[in-house]
Protein backbone atom coordinates (compact mmCIF):
# COMPACT_ATOMS: atom_id res chain seq x y z
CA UNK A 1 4.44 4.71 16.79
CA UNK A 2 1.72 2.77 18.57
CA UNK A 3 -1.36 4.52 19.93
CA UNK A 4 -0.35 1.92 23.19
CA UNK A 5 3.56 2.28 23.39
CA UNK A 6 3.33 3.33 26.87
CA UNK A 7 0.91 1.50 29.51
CA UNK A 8 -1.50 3.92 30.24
CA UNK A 9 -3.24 4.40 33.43
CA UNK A 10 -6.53 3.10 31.99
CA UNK A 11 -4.92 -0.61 31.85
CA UNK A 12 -3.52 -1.12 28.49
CA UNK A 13 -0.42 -3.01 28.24
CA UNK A 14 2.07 -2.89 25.53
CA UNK A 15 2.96 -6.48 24.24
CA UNK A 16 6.77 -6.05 22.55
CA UNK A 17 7.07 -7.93 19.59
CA UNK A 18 9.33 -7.36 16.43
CA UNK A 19 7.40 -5.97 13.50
CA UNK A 20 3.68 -5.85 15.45
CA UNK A 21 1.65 -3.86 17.21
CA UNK A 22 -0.07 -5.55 20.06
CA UNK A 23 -1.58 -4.33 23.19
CA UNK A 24 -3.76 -5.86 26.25
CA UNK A 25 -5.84 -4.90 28.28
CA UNK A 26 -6.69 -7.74 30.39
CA UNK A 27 -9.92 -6.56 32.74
CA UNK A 28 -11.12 -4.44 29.68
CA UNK A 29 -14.71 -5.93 31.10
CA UNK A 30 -15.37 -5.84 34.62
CA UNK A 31 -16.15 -9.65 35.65
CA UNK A 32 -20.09 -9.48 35.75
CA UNK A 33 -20.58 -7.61 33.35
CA UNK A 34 -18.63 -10.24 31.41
CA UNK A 35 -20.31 -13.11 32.80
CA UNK A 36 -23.81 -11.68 31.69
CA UNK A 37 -22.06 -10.81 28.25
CA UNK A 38 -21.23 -14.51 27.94
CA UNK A 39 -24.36 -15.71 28.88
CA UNK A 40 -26.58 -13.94 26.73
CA UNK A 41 -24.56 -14.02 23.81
CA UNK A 42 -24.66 -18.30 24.56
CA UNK A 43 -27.95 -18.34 24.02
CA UNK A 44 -29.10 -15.59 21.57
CA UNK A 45 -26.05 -15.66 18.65
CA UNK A 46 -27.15 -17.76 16.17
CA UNK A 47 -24.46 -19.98 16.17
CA UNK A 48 -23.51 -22.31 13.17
CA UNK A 49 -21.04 -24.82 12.05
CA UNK A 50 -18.87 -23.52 9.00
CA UNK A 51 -17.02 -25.72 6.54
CA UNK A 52 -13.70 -24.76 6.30
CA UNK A 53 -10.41 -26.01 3.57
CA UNK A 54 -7.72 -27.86 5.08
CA UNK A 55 -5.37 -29.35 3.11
CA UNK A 56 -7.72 -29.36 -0.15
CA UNK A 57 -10.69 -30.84 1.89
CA UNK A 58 -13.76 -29.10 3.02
CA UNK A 59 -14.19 -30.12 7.05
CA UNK A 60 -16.20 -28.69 9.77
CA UNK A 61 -14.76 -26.35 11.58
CA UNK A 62 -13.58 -27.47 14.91
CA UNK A 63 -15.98 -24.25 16.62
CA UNK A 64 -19.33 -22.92 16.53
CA UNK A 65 -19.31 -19.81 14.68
CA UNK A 66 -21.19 -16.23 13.76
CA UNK A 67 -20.40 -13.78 11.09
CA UNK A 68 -22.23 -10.08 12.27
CA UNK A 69 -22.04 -6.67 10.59
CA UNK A 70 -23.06 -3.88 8.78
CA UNK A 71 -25.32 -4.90 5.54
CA UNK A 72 -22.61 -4.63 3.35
CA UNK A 73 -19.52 -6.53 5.08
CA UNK A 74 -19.56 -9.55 3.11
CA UNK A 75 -16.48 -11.42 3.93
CA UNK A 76 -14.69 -14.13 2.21
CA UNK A 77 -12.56 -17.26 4.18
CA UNK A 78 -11.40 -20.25 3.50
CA UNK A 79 -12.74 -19.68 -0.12
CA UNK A 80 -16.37 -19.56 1.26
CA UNK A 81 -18.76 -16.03 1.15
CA UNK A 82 -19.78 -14.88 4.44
CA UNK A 83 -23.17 -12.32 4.05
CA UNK A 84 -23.09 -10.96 7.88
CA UNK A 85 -26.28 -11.08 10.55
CA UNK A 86 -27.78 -8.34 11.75
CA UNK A 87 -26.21 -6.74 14.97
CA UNK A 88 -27.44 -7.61 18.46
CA UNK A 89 -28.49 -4.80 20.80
CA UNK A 90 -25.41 -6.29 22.73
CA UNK A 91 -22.64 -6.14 20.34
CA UNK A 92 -23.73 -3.04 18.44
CA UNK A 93 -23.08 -1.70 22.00
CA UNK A 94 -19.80 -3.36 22.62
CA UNK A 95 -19.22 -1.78 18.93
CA UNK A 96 -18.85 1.56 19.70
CA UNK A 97 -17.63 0.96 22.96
CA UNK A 98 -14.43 -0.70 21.24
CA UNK A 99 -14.34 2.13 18.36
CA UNK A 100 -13.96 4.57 21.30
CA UNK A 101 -10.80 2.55 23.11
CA UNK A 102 -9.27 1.37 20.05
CA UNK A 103 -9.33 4.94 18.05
CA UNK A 104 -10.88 3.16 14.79
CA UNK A 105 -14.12 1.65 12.95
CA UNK A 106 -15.33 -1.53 12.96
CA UNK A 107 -18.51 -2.83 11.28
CA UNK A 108 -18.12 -6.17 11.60
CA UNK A 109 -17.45 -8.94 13.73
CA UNK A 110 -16.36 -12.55 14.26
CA UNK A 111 -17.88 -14.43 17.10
CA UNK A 112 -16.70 -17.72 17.82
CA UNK A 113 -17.72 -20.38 20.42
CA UNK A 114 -15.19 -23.02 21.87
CA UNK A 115 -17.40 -25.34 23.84
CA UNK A 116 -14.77 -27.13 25.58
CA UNK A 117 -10.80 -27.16 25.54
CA UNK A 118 -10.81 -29.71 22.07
CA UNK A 119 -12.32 -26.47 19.77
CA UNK A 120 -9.30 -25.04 18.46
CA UNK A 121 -8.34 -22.22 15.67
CA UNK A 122 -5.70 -23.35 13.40
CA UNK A 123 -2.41 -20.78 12.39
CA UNK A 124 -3.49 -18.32 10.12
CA UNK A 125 -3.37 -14.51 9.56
CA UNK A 126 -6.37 -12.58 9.39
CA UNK A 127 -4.98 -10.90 5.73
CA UNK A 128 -7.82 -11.39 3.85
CA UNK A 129 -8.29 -8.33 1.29
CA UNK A 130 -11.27 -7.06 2.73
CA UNK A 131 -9.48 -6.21 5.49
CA UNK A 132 -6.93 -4.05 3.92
CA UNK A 133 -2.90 -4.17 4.36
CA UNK A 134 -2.75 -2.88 8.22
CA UNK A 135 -6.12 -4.12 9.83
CA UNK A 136 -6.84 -3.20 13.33
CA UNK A 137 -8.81 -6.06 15.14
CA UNK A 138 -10.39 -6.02 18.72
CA UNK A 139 -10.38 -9.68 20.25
CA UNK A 140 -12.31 -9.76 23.02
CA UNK A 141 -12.46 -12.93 25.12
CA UNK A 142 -15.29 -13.89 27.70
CA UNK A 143 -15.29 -17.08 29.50
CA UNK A 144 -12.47 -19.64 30.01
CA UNK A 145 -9.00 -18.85 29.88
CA UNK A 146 -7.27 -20.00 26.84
CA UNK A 147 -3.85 -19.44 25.34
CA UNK A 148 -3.33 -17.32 22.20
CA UNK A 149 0.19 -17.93 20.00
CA UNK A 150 1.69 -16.09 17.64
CA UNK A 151 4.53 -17.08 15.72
CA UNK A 152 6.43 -15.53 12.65
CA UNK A 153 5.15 -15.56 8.99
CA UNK A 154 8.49 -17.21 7.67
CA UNK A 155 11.41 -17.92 9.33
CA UNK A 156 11.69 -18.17 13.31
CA UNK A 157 11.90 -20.92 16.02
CA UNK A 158 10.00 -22.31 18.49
CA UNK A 159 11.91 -19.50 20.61
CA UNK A 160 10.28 -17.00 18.45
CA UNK A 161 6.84 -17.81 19.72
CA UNK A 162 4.90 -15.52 21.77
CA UNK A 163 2.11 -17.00 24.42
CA UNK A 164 -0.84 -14.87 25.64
CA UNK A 165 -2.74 -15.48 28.08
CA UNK A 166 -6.73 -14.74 27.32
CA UNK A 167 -8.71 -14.21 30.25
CA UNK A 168 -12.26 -13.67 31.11
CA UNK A 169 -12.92 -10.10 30.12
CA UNK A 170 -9.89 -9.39 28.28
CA UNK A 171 -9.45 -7.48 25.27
CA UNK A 172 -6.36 -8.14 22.72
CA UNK A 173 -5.55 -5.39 20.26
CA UNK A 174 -3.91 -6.29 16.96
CA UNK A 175 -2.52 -3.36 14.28
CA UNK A 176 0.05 -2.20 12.00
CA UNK A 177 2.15 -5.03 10.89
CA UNK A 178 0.87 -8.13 13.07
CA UNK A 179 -0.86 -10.01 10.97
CA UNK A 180 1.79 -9.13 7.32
CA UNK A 181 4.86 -10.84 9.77
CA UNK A 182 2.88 -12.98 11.72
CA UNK A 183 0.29 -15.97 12.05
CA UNK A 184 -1.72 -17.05 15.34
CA UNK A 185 -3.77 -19.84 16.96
CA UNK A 186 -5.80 -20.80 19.83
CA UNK A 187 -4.56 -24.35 20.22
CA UNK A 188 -6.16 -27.52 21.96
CA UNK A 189 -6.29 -28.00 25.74
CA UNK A 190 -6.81 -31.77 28.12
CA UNK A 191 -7.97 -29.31 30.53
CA UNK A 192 -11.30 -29.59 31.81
CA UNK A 193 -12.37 -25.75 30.88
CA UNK A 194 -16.01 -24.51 30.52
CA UNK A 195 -16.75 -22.24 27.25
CA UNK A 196 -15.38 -19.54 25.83
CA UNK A 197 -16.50 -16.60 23.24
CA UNK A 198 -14.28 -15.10 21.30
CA UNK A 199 -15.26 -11.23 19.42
CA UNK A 200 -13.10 -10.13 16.81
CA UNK A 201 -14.46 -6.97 15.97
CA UNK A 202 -12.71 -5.29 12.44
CA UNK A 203 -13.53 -3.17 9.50
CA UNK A 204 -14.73 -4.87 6.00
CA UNK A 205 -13.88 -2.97 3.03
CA UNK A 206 -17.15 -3.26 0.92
CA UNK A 207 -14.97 -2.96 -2.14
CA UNK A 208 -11.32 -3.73 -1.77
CA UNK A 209 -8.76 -3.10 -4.65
């Protein structure tokens, strides 16, 4: 059973989906607060460009990116090593903030910067080893509004797919069995949209089997 099977009256909301366990809480951040969030984390993450494999070929990824933990949550993806930066006073506070509403541990996280609506995140499932067979990631979103898909693993339609919309603030939580049966994106918009950050906060086994 889901720690968020019910809605509860702090604003969690139980996504249904067939072999997952998603919940979202979509003011998890009250508005300035996010707005100053967004802000500073613009200008003080370090942000880079990371190559990524497509298709055999090594291409920039279509995002800025940041890989921040604990010393010792060295990640691997897209068959290159991440070695994590040192926490910011801001997001080792949003750390235990998120350890607190999620009921787990995290010492690590993904940041990501879409500068406009043509950044994108390709399907994929975050099933790396590191992050063991039923990872619990916090995605929280500051800044434009994007749309989030998930679709199954193997199998399905185009009926099958499940849309989420990511708002300014919002957090997304993903356990159990989301990411074994399914895969996600953040696809492309021709909108004219301002920046968003995206914080996928998760644990990093320092030595998985």
């Amino acid at each position: 059973m889901s720690l968020f099977d019910h809605a509860s009256p702090t604003g969690w909301q139980p996504l249904p989906l067939p072999g997952a366990d998603l919940a979202l809480w979509p003011h998890w951040l009250a508005m300035e607060e996010a707005a100053t969030l967004l802000a500073d984390l613009q200008a003080t993450v370090p942000w880079e460009v990371h190559r990524i494999r497509i298709h055999g070929r090594e291409v920039d990824s279509p995002r800025l990116s940041c890989w921040i933990g604990d010393p010792d949550a060295t990640y691997v993806y897209s068959r290159t090593r991440f070695v994590p930066r040192p926490w910011l006073p801001s997001l080792a506070n949003l750390r235990s903030r998120l350890e607190q509403a999620c009921g787990t541990r995290f010492n690590s996280v993904l940041a990501n910067l879409y500068r406009d609506g043509q950044d994108s995140m390709g399907w994929h499932s975050d099933n790396e080893p590191e992050l063991g067979k039923r990872p619990v990631i916090a995605s929280l979103s500051l800044g434009a509004e994007r749309r989030f898909r998930l679709k199954p693993r193997q199998g399905g339609t185009r009926g099958d797919m499940r849309v989420i919309t990511l708002g300014h603030g919002s957090l997304l939580r993903m356990a159990g069995d989301t990411q074994r049966h399914y895969v996600h994106d953040l696809p492309k918009t021709n909108a004219a949209i301002g920046p968003r950050i995206n914080l996928t906060f998760r644990w990093i086994d320092p030595s998985p089997r």
